[in-house]
Structure formats: structure tokens, C-alpha cells
N, C-alpha and C. Protein backbone atom coordinates (compact mmCIF):
# COMPACT_ATOMS: atom_id res chain seq x y z
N UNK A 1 -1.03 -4.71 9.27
CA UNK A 1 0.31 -4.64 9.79
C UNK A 1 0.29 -3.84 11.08
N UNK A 2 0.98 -4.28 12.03
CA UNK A 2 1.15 -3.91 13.10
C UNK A 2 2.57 -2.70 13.04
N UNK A 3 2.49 -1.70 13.68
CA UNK A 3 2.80 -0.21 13.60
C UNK A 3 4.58 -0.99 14.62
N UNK A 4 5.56 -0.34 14.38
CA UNK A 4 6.73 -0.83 14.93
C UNK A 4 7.06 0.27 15.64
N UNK A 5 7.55 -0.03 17.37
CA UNK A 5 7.94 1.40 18.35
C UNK A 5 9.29 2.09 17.93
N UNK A 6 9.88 1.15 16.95
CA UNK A 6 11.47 1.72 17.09
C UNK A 6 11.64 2.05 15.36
N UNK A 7 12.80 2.51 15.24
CA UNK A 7 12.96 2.44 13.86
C UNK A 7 13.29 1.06 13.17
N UNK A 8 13.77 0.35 13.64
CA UNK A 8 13.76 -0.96 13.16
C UNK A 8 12.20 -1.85 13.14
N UNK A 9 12.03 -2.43 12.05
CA UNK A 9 11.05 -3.17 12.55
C UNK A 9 10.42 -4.08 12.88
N UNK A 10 9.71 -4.55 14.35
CA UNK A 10 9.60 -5.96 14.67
C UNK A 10 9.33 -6.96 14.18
N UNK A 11 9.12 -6.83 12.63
CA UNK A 11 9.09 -8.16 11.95
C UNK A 11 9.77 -8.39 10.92
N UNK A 12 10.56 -9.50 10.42
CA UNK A 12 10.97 -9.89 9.15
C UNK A 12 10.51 -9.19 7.93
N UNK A 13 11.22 -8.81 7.25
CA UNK A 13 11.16 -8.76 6.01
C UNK A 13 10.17 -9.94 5.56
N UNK A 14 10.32 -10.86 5.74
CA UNK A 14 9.76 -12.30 5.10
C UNK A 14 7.94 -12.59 5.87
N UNK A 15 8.31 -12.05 7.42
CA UNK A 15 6.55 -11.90 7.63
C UNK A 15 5.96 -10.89 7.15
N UNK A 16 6.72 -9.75 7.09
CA UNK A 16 5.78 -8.48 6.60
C UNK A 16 5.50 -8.92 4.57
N UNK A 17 6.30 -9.90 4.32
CA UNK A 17 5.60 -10.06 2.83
C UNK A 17 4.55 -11.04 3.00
N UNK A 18 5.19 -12.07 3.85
CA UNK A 18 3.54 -12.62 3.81
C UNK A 18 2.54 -12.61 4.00
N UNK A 19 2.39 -11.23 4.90
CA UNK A 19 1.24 -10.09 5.80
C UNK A 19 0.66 -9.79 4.22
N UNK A 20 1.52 -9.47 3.62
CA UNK A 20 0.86 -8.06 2.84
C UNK A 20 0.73 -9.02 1.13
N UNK A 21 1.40 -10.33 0.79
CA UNK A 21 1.05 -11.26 0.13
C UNK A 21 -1.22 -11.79 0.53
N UNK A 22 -1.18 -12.14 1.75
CA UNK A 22 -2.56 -12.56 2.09
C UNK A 22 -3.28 -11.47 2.07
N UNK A 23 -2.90 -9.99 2.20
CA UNK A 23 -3.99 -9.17 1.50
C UNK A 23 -3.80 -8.79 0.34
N UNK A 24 -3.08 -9.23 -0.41
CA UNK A 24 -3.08 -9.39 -1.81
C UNK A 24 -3.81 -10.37 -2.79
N UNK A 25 -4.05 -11.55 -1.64
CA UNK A 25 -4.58 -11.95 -2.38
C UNK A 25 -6.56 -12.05 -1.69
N UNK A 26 -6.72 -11.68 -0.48
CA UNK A 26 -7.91 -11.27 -0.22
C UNK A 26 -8.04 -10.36 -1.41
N UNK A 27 -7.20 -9.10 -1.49
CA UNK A 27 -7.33 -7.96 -2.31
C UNK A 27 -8.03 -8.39 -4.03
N UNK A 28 -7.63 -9.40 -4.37
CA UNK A 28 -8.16 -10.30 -5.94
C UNK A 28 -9.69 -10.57 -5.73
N UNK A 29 -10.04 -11.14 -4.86
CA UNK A 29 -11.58 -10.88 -4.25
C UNK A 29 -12.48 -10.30 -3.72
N UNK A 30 -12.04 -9.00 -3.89
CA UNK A 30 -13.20 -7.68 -2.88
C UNK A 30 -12.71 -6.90 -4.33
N UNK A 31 -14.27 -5.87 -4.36
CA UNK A 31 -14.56 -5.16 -5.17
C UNK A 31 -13.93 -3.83 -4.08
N UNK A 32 -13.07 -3.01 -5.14
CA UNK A 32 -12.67 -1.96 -4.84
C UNK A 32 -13.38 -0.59 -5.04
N UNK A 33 -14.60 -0.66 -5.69
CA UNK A 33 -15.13 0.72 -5.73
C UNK A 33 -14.87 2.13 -4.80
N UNK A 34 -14.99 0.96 -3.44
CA UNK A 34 -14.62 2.13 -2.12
C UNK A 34 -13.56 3.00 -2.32
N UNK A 35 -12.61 2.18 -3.24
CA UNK A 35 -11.34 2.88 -3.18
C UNK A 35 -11.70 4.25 -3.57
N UNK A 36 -12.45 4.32 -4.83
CA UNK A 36 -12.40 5.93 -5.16
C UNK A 36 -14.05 6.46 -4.71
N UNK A 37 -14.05 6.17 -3.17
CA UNK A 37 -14.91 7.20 -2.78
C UNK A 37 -14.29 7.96 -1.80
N UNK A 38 -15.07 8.82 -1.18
CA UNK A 38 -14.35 10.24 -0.67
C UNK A 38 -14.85 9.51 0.85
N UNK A 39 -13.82 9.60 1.95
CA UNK A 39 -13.90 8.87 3.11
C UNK A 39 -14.90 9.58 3.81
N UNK A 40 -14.99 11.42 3.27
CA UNK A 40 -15.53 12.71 4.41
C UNK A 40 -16.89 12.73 3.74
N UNK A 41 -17.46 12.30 2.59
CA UNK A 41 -18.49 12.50 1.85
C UNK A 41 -17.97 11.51 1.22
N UNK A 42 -20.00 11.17 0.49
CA UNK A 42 -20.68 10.23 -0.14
C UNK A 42 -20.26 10.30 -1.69
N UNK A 43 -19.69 11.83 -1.78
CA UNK A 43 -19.43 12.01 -3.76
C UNK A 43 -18.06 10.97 -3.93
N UNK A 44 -17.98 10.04 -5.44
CA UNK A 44 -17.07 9.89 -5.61
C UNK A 44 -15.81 10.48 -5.91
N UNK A 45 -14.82 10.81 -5.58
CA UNK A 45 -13.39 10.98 -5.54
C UNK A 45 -13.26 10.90 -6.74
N UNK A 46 -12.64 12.10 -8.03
CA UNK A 46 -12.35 11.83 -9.45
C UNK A 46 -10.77 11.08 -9.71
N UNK A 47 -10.34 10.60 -10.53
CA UNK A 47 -9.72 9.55 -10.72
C UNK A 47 -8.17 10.52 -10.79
N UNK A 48 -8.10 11.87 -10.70
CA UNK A 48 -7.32 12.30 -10.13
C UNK A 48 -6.89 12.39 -8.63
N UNK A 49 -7.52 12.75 -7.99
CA UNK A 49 -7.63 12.80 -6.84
C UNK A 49 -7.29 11.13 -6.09
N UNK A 50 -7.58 10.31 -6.69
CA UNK A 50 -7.29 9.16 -6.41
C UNK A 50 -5.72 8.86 -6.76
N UNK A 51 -5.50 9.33 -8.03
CA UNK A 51 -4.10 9.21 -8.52
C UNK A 51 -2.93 10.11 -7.29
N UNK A 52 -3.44 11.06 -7.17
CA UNK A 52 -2.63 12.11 -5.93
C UNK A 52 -2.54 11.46 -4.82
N UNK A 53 -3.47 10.55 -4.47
CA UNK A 53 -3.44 9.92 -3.15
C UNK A 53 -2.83 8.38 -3.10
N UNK A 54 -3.16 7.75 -3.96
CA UNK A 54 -1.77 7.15 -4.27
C UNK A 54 -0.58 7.25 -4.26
N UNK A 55 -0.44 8.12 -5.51
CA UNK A 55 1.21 9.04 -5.44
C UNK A 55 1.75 9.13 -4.06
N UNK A 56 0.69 9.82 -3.19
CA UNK A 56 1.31 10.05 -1.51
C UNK A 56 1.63 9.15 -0.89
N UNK A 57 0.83 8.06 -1.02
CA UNK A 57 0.56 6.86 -0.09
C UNK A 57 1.88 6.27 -0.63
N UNK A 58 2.14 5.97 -1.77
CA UNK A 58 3.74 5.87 -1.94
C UNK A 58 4.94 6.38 -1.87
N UNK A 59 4.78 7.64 -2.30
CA UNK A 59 5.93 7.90 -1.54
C UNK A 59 6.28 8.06 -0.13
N UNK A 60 5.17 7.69 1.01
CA UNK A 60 5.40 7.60 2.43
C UNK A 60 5.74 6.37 2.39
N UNK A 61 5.73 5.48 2.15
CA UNK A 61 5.94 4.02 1.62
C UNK A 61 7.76 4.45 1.48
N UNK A 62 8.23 5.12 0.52
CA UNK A 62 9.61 5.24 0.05
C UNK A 62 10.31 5.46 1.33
N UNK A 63 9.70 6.89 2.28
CA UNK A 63 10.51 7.59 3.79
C UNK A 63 10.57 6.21 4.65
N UNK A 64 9.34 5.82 4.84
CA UNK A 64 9.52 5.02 5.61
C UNK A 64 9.94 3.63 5.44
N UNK A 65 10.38 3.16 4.25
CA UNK A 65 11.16 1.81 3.80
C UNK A 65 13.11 2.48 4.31
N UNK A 66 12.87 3.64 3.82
CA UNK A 66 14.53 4.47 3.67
C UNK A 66 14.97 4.76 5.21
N UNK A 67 14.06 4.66 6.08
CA UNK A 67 14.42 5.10 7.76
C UNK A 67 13.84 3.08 8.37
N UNK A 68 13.97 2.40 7.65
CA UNK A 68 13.94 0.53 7.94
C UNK A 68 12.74 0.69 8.60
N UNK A 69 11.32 1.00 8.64
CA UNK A 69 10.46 1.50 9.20
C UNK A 69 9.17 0.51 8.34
N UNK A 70 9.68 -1.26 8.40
CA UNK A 70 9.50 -1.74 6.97
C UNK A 70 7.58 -2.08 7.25
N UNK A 71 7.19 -1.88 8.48
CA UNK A 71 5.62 -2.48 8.57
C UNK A 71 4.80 -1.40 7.96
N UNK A 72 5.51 -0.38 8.53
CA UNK A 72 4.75 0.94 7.87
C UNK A 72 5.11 1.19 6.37
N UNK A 73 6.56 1.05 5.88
CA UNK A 73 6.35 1.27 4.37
C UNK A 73 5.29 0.12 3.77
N UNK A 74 5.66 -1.27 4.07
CA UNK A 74 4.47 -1.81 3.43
C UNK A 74 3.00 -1.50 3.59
N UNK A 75 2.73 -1.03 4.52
CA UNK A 75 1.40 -0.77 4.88
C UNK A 75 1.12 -0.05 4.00
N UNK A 76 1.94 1.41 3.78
CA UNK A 76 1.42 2.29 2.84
C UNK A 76 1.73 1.88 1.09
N UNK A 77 2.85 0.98 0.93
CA UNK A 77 2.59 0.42 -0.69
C UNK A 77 1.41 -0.18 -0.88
N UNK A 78 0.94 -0.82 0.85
CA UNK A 78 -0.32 -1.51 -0.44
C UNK A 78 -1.89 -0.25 -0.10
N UNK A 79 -1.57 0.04 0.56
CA UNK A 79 -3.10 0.99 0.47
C UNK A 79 -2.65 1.93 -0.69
N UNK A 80 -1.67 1.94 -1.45
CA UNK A 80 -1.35 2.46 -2.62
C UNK A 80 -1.75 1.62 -3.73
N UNK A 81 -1.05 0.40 -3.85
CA UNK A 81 -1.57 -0.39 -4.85
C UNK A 81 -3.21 -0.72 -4.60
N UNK A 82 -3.64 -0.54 -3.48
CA UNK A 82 -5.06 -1.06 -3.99
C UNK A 82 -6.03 0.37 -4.47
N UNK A 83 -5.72 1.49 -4.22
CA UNK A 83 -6.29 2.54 -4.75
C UNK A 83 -5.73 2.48 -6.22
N UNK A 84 -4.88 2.39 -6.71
CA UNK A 84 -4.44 2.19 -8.16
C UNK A 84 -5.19 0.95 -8.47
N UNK A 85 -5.60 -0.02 -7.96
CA UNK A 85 -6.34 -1.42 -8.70
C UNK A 85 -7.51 -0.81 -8.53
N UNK A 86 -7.94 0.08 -7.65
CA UNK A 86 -9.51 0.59 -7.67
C UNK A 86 -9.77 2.05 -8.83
N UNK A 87 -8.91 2.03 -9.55
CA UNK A 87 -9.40 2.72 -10.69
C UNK A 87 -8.66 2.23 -12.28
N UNK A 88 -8.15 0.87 -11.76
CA UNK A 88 -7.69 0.44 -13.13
C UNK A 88 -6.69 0.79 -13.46
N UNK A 89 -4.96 1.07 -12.67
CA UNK A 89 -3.85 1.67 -13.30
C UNK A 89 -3.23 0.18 -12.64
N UNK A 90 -3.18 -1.10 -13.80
CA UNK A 90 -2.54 -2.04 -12.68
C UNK A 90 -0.67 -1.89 -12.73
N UNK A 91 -0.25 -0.73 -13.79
CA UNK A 91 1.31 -0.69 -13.65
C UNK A 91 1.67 -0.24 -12.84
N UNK A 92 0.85 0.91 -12.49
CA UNK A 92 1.12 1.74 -10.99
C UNK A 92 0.96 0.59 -9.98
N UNK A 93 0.18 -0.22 -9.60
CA UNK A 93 -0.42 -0.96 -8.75
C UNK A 93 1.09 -2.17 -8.96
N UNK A 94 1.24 -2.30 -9.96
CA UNK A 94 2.43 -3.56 -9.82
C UNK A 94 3.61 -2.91 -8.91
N UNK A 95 4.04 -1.19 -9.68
CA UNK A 95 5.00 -1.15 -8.91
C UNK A 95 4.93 -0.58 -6.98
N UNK A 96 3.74 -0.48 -6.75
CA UNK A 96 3.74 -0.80 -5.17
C UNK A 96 3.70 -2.04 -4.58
N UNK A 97 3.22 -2.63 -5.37
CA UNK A 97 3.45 -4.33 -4.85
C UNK A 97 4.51 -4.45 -4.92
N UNK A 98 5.83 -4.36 -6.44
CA UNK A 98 6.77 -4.64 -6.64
C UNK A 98 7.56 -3.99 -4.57
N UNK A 99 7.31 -2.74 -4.39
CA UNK A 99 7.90 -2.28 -3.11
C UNK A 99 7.91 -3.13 -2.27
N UNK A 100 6.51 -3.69 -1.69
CA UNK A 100 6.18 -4.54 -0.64
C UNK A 100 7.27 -6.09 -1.05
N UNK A 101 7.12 -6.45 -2.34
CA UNK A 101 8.07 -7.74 -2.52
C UNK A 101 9.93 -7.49 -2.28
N UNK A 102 10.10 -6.15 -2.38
CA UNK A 102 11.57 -5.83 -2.18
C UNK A 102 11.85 -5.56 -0.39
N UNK A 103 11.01 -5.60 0.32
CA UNK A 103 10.87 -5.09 1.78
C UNK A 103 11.44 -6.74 2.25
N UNK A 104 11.14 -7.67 1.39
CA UNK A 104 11.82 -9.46 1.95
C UNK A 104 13.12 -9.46 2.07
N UNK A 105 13.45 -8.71 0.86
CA UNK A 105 15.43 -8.57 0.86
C UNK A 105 15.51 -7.93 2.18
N UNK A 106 14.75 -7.05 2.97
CA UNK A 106 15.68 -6.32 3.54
C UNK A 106 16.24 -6.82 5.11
């Protein structure tokens, strides 16, 4: 997703789902291990630490859906949902997708 200059943002509701639909479904075909490694070091990231960073990555997802800021909230629901599919929480993972699918209404 491309980053928007204003608070509004330059694309549809309806392209930014289908942006973030086609890495959803790339996302069904790549192994996520990466997700829970540590970006600064080689140790893996414990499945807390993954959970915290999620958590974040969504709720920046929430500020920036709530200020119409909709490329960037999706951006951050799904680098949320795919760190939750990279350690196996797929309810957590539904409801950041569920975000990205409510960003069409808007």
C-alpha cells in the first residue's frame, strides 16, 4: 500500500481491499516463520513478544482507520494479521482481516 499525503486517503475503500485481499491471498502461500523472528537479531522472537507486536500493529491500524488514514490502517491490520498467522492465533488474525474488510464500507 501506498502511504497517503493527506488525511484522506487516495484510494477507495474498495482498492485498498483489493490491495490487501491479493496479499491475503499471496499470504495462504508463503511460509511465515519470518514472522516470529527478531528483525535486529537472528534469535527467534518468543510468541509473546510477537503477540505485543501485533497487539501494536493493530491498534495503529484502529488511530489510523479513526483519522480516514485508510492505506495506512490497512497496511498495519495486515502486518498484524500475518504475525498472528505466523504463530498460529488465526482468531486474532481473522479479526485484523475482519478490519481491512470493514475499510470497503468506508
Amino acid at each position: 500500500f501506498s502511504p497517503s499525503k493527506g488525511s484522506k486517503s487516495a484510494k477507495s475503500g474498495n482498492s485498498v481491499v483489493s490491495e490487501a485481499q491479493s496479499v491475503y491471498s499471496y499470504a495462504s502461500k508463503t511460509n511465515y516463520s519470518s514472522a516470529s523472528k527478531n528483525t535486529r537479531s537472528s534469535e527467534p522472537k518468543t510468541e509473546e513478544q510477537c503477540i505485543k507486536e501485533a497487539k501494536t500493529l493493530h491498534q495503529r491500524g484502529i488511530v489510523y482507520e479513526r483519522i480516514a488514514d485508510y492505506d495506512k490502517a490497512a497496511r498495519y491490520f495486515t502486518q498484524s494479521a500475518w504475525i498472528y498467522e505466523g504463530i498460529g492465533d488465526e482468531e486474532e488474525a481473522a479479526s485484523s482481516r475482519n478490519k481491512v474488510n470493514a475499510i470497503k464500507d468506508k
